[in-house]
C-alpha atoms as a PDB file:
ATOM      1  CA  UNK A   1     127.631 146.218 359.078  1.00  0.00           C
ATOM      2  CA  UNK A   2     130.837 145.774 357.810  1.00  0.00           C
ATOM      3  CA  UNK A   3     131.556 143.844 354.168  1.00  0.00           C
ATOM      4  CA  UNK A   4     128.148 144.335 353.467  1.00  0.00           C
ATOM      5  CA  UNK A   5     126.898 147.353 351.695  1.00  0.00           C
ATOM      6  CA  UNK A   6     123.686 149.175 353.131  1.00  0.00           C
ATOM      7  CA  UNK A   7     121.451 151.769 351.135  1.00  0.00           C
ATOM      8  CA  UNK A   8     119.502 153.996 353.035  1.00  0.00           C
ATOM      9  CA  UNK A   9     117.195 156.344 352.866  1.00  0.00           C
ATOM     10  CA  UNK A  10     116.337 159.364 354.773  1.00  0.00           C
ATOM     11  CA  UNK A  11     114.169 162.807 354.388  1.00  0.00           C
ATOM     12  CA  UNK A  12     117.464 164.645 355.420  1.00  0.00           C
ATOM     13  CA  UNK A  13     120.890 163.599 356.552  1.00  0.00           C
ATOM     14  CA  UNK A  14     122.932 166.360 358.736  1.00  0.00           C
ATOM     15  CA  UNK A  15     126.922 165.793 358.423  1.00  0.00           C
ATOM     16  CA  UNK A  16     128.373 167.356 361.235  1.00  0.00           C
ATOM     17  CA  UNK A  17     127.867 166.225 364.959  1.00  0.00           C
ATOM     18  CA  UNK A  18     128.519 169.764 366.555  1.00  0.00           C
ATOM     19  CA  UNK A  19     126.281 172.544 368.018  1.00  0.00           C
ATOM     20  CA  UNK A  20     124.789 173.491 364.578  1.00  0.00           C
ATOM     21  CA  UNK A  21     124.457 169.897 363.270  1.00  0.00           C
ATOM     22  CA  UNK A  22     122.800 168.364 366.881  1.00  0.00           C
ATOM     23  CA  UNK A  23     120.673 171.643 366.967  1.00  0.00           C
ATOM     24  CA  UNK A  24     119.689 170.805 363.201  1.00  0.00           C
ATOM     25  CA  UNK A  25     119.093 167.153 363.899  1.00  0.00           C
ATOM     26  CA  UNK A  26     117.150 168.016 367.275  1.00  0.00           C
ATOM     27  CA  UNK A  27     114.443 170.101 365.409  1.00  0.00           C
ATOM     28  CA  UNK A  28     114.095 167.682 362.679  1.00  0.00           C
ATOM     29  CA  UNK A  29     113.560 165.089 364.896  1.00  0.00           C
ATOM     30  CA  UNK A  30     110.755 166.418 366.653  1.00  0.00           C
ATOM     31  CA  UNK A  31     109.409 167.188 363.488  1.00  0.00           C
ATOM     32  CA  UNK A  32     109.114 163.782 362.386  1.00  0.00           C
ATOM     33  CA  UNK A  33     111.465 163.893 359.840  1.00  0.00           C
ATOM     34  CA  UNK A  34     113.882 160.496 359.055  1.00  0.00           C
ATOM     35  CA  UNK A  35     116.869 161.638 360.007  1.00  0.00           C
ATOM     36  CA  UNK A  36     120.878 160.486 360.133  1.00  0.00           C
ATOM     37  CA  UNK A  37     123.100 162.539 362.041  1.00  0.00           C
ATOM     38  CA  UNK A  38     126.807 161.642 360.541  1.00  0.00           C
ATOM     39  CA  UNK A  39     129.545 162.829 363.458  1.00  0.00           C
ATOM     40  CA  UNK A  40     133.002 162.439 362.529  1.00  0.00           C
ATOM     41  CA  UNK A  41     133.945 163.792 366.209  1.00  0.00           C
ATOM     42  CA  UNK A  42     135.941 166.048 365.516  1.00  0.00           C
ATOM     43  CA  UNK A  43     134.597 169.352 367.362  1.00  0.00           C
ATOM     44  CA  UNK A  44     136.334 172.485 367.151  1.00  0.00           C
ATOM     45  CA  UNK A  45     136.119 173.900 370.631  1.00  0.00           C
ATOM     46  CA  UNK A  46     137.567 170.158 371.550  1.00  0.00           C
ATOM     47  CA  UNK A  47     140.721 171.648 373.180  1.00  0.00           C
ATOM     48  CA  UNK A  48     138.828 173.680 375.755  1.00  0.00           C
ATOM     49  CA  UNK A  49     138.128 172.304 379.171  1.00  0.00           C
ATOM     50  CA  UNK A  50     134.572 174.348 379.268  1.00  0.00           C
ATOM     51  CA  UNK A  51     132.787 176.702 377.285  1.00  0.00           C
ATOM     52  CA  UNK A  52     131.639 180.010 378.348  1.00  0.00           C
ATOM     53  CA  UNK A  53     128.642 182.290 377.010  1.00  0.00           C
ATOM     54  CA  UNK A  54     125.787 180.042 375.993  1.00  0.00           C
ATOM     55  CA  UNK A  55     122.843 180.949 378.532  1.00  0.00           C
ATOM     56  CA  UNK A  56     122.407 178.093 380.733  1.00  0.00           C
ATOM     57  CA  UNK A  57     124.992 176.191 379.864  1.00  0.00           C
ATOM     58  CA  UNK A  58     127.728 178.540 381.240  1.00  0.00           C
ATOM     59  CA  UNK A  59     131.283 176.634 381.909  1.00  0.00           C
ATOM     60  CA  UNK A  60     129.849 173.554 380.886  1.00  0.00           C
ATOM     61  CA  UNK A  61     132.821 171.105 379.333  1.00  0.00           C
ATOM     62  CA  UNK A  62     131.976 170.582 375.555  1.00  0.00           C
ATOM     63  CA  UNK A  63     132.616 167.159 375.176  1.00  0.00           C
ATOM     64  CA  UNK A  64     129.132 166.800 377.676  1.00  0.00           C
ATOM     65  CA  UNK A  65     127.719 169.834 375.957  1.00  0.00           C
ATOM     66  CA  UNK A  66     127.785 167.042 372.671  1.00  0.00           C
ATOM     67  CA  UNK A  67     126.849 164.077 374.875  1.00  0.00           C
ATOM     68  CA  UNK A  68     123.388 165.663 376.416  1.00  0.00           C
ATOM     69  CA  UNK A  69     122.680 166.649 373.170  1.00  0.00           C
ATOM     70  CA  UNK A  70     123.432 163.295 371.611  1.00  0.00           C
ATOM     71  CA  UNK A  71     121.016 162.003 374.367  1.00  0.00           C
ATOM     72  CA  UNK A  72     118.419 164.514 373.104  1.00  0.00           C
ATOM     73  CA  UNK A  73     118.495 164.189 369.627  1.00  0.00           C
ATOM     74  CA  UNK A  74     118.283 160.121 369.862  1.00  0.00           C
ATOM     75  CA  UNK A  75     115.068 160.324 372.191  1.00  0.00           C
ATOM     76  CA  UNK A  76     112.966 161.804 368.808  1.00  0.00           C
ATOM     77  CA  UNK A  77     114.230 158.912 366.638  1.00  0.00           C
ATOM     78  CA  UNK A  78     117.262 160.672 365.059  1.00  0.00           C
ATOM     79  CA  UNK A  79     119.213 157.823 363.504  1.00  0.00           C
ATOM     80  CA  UNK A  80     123.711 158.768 364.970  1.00  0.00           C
ATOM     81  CA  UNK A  81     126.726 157.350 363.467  1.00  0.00           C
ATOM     82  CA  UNK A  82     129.941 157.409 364.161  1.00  0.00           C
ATOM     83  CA  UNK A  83     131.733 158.124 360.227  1.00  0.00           C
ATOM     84  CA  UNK A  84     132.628 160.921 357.918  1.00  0.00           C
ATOM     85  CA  UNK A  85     131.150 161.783 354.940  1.00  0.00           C
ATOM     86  CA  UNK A  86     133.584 161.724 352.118  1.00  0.00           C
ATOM     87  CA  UNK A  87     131.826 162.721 348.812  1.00  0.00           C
ATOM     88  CA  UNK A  88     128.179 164.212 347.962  1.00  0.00           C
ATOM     89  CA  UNK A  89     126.557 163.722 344.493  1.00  0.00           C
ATOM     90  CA  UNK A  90     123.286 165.304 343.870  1.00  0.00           C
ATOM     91  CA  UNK A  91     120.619 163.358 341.711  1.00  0.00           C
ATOM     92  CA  UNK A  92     116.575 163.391 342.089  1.00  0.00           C
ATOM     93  CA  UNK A  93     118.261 162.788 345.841  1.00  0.00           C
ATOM     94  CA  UNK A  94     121.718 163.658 347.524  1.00  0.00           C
ATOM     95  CA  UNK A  95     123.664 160.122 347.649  1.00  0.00           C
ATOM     96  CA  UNK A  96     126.293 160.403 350.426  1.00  0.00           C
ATOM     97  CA  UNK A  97     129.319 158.274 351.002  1.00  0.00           C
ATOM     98  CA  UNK A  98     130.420 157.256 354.177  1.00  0.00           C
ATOM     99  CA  UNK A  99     134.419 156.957 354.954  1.00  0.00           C
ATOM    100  CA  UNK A 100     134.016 153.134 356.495  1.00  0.00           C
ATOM    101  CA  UNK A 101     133.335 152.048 352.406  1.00  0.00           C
ATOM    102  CA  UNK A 102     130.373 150.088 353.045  1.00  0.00           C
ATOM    103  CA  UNK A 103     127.290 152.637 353.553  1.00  0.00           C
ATOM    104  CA  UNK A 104     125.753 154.742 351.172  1.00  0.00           C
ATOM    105  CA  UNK A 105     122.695 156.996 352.395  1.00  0.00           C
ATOM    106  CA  UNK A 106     120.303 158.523 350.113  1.00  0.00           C
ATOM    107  CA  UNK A 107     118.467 162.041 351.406  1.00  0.00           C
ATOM    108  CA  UNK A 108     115.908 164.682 349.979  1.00  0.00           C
ATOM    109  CA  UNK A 109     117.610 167.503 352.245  1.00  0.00           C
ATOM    110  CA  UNK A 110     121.367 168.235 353.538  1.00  0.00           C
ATOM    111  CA  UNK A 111     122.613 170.405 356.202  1.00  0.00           C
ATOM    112  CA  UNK A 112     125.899 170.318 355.897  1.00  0.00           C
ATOM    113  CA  UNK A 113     127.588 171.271 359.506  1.00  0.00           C
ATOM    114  CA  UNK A 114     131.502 170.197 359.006  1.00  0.00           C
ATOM    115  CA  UNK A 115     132.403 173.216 360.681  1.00  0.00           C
ATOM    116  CA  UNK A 116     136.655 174.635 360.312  1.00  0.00           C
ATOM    117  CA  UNK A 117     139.784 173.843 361.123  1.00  0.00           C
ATOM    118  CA  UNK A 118     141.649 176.461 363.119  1.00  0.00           C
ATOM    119  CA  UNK A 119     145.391 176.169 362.201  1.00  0.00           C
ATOM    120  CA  UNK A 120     147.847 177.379 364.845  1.00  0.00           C
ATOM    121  CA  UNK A 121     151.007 179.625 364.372  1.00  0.00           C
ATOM    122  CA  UNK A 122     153.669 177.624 364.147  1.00  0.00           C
ATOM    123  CA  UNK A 123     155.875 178.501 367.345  1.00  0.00           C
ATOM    124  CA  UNK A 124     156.770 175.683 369.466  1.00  0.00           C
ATOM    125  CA  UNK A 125     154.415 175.431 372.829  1.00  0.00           C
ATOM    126  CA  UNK A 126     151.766 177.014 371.187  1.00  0.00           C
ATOM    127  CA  UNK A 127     149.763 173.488 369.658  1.00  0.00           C
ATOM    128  CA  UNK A 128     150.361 171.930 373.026  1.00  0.00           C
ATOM    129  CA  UNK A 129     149.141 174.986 375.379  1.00  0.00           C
ATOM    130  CA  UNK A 130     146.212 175.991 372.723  1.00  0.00           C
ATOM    131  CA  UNK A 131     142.506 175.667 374.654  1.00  0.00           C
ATOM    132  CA  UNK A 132     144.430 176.207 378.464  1.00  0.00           C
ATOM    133  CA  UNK A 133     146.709 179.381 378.504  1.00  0.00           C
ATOM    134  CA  UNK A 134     147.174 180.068 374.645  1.00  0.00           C
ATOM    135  CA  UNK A 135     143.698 181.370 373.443  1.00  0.00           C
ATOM    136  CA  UNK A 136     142.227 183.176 371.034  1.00  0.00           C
ATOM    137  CA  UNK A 137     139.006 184.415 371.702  1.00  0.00           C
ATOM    138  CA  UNK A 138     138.358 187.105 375.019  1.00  0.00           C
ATOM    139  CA  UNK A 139     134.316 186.327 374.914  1.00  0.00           C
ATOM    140  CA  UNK A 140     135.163 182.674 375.377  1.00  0.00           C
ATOM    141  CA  UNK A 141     138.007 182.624 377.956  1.00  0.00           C
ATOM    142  CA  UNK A 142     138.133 186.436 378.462  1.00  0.00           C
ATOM    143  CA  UNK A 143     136.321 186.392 382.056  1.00  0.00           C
ATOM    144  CA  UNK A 144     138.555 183.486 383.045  1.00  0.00           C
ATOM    145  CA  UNK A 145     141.785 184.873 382.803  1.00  0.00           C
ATOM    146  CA  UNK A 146     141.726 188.549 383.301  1.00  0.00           C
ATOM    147  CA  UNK A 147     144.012 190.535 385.124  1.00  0.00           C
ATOM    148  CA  UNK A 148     146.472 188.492 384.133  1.00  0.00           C
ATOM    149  CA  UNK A 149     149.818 189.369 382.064  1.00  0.00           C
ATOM    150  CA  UNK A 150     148.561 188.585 378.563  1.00  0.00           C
ATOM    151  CA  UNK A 151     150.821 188.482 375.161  1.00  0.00           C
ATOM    152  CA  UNK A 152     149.081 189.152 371.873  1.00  0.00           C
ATOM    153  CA  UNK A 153     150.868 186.991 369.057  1.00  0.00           C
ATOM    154  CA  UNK A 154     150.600 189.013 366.093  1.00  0.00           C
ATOM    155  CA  UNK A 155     150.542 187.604 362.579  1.00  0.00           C
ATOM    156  CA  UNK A 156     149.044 190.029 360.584  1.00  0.00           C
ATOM    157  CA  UNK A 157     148.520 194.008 361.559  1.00  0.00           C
ATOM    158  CA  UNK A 158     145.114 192.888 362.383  1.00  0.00           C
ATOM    159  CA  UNK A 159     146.328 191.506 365.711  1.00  0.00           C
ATOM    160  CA  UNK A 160     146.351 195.134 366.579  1.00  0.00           C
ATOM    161  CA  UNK A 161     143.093 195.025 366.769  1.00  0.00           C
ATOM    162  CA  UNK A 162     142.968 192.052 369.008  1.00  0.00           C
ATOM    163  CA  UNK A 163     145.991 193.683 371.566  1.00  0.00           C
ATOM    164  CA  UNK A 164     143.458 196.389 372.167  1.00  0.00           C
ATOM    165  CA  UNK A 165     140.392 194.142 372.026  1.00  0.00           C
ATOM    166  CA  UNK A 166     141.970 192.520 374.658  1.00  0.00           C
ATOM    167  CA  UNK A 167     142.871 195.413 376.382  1.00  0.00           C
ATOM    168  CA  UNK A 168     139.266 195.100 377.798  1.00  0.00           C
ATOM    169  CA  UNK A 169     140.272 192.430 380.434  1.00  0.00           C
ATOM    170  CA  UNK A 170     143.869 192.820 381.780  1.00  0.00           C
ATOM    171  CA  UNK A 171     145.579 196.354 381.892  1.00  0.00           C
ATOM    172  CA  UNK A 172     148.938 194.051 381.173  1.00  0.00           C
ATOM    173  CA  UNK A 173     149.233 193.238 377.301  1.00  0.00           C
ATOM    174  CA  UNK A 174     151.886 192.950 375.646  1.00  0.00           C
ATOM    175  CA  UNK A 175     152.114 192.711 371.652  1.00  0.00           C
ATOM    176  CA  UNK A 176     154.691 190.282 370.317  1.00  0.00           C
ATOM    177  CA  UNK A 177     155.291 191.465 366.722  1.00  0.00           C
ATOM    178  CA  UNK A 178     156.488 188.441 365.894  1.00  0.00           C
ATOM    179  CA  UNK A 179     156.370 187.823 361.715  1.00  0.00           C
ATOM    180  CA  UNK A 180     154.926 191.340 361.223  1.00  0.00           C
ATOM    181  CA  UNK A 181     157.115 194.513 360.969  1.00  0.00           C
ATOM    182  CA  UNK A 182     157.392 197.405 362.922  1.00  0.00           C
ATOM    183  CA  UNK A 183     156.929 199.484 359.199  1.00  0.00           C
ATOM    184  CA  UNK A 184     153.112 197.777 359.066  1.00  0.00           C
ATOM    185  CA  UNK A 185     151.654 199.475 362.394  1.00  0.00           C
ATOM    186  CA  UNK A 186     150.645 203.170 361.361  1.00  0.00           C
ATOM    187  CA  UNK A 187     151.046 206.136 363.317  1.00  0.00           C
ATOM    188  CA  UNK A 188     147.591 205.714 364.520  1.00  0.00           C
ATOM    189  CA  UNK A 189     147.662 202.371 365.549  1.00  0.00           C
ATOM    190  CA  UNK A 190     150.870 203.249 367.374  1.00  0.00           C
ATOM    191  CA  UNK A 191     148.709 205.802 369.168  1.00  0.00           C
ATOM    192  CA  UNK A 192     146.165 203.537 369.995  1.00  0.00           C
ATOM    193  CA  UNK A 193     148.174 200.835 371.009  1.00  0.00           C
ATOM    194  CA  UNK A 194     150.053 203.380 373.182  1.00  0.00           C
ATOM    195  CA  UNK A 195     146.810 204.953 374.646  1.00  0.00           C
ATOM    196  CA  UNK A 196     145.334 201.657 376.017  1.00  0.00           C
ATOM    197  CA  UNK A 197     148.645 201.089 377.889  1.00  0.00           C
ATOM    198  CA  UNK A 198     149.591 197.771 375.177  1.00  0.00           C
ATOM    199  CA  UNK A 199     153.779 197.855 374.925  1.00  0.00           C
ATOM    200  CA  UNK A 200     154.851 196.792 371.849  1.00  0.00           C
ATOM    201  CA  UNK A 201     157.747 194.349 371.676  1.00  0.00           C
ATOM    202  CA  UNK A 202     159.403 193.736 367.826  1.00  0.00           C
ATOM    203  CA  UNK A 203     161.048 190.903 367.019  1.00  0.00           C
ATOM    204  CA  UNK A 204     160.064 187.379 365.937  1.00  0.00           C
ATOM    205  CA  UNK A 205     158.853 184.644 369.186  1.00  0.00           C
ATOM    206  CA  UNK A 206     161.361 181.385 368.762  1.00  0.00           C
ATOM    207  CA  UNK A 207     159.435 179.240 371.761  1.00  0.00           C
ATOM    208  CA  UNK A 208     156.949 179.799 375.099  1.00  0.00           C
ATOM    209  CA  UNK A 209     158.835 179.173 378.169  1.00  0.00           C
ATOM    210  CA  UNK A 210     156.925 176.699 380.843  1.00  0.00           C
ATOM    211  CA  UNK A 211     157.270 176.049 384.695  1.00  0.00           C
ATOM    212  CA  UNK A 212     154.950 173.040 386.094  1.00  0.00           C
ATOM    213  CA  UNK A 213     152.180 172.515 383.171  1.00  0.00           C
ATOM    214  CA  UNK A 214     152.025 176.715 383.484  1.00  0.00           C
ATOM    215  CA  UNK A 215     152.402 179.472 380.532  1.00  0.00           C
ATOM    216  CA  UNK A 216     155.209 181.420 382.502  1.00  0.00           C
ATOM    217  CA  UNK A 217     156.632 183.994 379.158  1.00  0.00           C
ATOM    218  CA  UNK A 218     157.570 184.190 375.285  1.00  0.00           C
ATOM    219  CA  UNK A 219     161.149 183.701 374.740  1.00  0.00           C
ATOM    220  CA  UNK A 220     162.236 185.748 371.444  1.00  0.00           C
ATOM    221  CA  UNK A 221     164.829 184.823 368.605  1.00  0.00           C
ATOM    222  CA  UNK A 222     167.168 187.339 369.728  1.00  0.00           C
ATOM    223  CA  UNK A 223     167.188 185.264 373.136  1.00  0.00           C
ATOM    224  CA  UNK A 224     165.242 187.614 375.291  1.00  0.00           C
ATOM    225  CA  UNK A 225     162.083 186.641 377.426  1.00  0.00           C
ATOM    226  CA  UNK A 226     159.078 188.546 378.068  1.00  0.00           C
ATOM    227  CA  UNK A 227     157.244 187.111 381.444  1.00  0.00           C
ATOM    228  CA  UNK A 228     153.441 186.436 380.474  1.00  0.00           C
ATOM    229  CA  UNK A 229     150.933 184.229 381.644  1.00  0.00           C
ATOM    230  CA  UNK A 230     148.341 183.893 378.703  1.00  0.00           C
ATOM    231  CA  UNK A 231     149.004 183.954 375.510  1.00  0.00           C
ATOM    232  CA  UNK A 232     146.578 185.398 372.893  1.00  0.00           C
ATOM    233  CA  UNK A 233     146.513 183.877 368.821  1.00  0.00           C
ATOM    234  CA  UNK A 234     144.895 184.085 365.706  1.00  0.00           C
ATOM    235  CA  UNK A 235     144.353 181.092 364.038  1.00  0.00           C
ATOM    236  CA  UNK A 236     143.811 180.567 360.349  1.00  0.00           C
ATOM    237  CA  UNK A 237     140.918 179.158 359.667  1.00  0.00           C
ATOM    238  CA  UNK A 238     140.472 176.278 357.323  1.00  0.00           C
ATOM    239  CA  UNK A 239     137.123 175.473 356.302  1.00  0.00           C
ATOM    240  CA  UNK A 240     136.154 171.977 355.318  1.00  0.00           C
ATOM    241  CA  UNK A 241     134.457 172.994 351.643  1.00  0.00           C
ATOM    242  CA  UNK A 242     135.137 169.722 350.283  1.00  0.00           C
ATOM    243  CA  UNK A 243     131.438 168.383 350.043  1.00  0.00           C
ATOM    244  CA  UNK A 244     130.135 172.079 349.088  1.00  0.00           C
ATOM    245  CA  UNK A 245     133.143 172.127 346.208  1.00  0.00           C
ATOM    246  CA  UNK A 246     131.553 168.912 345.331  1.00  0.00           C
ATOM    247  CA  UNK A 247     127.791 170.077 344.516  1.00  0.00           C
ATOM    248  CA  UNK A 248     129.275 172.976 342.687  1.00  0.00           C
ATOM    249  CA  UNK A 249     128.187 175.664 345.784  1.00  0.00           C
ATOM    250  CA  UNK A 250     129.118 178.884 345.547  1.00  0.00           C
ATOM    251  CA  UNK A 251     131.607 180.483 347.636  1.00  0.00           C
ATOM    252  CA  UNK A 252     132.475 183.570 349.122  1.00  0.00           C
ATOM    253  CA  UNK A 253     135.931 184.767 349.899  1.00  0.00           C
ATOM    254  CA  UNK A 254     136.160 186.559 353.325  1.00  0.00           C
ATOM    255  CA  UNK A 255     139.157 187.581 355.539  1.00  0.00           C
ATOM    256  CA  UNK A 256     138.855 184.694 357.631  1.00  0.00           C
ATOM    257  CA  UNK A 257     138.582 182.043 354.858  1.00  0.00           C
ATOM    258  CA  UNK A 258     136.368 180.221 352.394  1.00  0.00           C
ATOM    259  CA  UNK A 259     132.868 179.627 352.516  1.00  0.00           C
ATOM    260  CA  UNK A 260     129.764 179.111 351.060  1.00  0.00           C
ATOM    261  CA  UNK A 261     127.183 181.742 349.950  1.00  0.00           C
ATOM    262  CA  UNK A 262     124.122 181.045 352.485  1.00  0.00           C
ATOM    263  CA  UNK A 263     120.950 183.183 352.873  1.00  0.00           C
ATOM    264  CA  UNK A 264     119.102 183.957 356.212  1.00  0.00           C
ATOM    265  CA  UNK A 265     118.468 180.174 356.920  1.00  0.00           C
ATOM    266  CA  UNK A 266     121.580 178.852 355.878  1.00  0.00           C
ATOM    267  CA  UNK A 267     120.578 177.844 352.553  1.00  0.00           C
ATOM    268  CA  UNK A 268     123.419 177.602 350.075  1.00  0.00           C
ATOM    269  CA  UNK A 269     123.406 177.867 345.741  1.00  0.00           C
ATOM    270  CA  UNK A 270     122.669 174.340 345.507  1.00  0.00           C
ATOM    271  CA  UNK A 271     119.130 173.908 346.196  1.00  0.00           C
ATOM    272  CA  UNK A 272     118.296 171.659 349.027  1.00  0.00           C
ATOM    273  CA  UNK A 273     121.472 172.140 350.852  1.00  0.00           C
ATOM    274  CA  UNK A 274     121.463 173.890 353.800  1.00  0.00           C
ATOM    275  CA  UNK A 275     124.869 175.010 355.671  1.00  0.00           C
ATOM    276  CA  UNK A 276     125.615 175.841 359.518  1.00  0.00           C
ATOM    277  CA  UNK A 277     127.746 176.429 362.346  1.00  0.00           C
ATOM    278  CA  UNK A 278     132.010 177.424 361.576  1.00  0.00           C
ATOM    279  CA  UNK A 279     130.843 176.120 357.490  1.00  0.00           C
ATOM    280  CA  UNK A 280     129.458 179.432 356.860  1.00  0.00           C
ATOM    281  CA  UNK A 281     131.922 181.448 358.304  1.00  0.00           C
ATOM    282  CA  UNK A 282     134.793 181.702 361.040  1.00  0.00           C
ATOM    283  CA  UNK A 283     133.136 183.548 364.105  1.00  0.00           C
ATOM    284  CA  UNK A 284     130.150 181.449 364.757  1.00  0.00           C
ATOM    285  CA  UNK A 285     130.271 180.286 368.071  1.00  0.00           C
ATOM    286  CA  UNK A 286     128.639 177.852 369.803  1.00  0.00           C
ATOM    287  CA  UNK A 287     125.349 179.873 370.598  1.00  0.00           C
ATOM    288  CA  UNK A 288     125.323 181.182 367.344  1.00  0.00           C
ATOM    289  CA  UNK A 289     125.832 177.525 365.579  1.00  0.00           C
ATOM    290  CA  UNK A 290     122.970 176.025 367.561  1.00  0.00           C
ATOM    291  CA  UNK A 291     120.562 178.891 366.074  1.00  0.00           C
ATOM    292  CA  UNK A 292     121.909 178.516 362.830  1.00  0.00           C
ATOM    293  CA  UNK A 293     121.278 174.917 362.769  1.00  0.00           C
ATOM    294  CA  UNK A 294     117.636 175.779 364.405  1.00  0.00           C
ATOM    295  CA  UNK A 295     117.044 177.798 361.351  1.00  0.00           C
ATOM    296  CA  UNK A 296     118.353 175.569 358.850  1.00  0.00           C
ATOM    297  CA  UNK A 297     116.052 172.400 360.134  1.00  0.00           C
ATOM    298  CA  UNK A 298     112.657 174.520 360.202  1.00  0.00           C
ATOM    299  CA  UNK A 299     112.986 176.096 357.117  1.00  0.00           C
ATOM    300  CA  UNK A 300     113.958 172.357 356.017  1.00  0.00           C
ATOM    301  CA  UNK A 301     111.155 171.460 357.343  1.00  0.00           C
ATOM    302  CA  UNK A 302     109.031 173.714 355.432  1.00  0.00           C
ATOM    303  CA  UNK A 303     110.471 173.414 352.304  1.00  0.00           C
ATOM    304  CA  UNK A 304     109.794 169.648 352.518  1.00  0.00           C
ATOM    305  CA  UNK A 305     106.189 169.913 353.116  1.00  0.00           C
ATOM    306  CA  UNK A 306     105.760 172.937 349.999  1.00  0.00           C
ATOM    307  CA  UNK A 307     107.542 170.515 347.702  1.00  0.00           C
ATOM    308  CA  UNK A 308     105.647 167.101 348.848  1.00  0.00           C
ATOM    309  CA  UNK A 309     102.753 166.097 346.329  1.00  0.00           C
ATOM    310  CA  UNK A 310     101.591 164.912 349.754  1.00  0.00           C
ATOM    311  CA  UNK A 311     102.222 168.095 351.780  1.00  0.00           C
ATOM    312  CA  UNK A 312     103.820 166.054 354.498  1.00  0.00           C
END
């Protein structure tokens, strides 16, 4: 309804339309609760042309992965729009303000779902290719591509770890050092590296080097190119802690980023907030994001009925 303002109020509101926030919204439906699932569409996993891993659901593109469960979640009376949530102030209820200016919701529980943002290395090619043949994770798109001529990007001596991680599915890797120096790899990882049949290449990567919509190398500053068909990353992850920051959640520091202090269901420092999916921490994928927002809506659920005069 636009120039009109709306106040509405539901048992719990879920902000995030991903895996975690759908899975949240699904079990809360079917347990009668009122709820609003807010889904500023903007998945993580969007660049990927199918998802791999989740039982059942195996290769499945994720933009229908979010459509069936859309579907789902609307047959039990789950209330979906189409908005962002911009600010969260906590009362005798949680009053949350949608970006379009002219809704405010009111809710006794939040799971709060907004999931990360992964933020690329900048080398030119890499934004466009990322999801296709730059990747960064071998138990989502491992299978896929193996035996093929990978490159590891490495920005931190940590992508060590992911050359011989990697290792696992293509007997050709090659480790770009790119911004790290040859000084930061020990002896040992040196041996490892060397073991597992990774070469090593120093110098920093200027570009990736294309041939009909195809990954064909990594051309370095120094003007050399390496041929390689896939190209492995590491992201920095960005978590979206804007609406925890605004309760006053605590957070955690981690070496993957930011995020809020949750216990076994998800439930953060502020009491009746619940977090799930990539908001509570960088390697939750989509599996793991559904059964974290399955956690967070039953013990929801629970805590709604101990704290109703009513008990329901």
């Amino acid at each position: 309804m636009t120039g009109e303002h709306r106040t509405d109020r539901y048992e719990v509101v879920v902000i995030g339309g991903g895996a975690a926030g759908l899975s949240a919204a699904l079990i809360l439906g079917r347990a009668r609760c009122r709820t609003l699932l807010v889904d500023a569409g903007e998945p993580r996993n969007a660049p990927a042309a199918h998802m791999q891993g989740y039982l059942s659901r195996d290769g499945m593109p994720p933009a229908e992965f979010l459509a069936v469960g859309r579907e789902e979640v609307a047959r039990y009376g789950v209330e979906l729009v189409r908005d962002r949530a911009v600010d969260v102030t906590k009362g005798e209820d949680f009053t949350v303000t949608l970006a379009n200016g002219d809704r405010t919701v009111h809710a006794r529980r939040l799971v709060i779902a907004t999931g990360l943002r992964d933020e690329l290395p900048a080398v030119p090619g890499v934004a466009e290719r990322f999801g296709r043949d730059v990747i960064h994770c071998p138990f989502c798109h491992g299978w896929e591509v193996r035996d093929r001529a990978f490159g590891v990007l490495a920005s931190t001596p940590a992508s060590v770890h992911q050359a011989l991680l990697v290792a696992r599915w293509s007997k050709d890797v090659t480790l770009f050092l790119h911004t790290v120096a040859e000084t930061d790899l020990t002896d040992e990882d040196l041996r490892r590296l060397a073991t597992a049949g990774v070469e090593v290449v120093p110098g920093e990567v200027a570009s990736l080097t294309t041939d009909d919509d195809r990954l064909t190398g990594v051309r370095l500053t120094n003007g050399t190119a390496h041929a390689r068909e896939i190209l492995f990353v590491a992201p920095r992850a960005v978590p979206r802690n804007a609406l925890f920051e605004s309760l006053g959640a605590e957070l955690t520091e981690t070496p993957f980023g930011t995020y809020p202090k949750v216990d076994a269901t998800g439930l953060t420092t502020v009491p009746g907030v619940w977090a799930a999916g990539n908001a509570i921490g960088f390697a939750e994928q989509v599996v793991h994001a559904a059964s974290g927002g399955y956690r967070a809506a039953t013990a929801i659920v629970a805590d709604l009925v101990l704290f109703s005069p009513s008990g329901v």
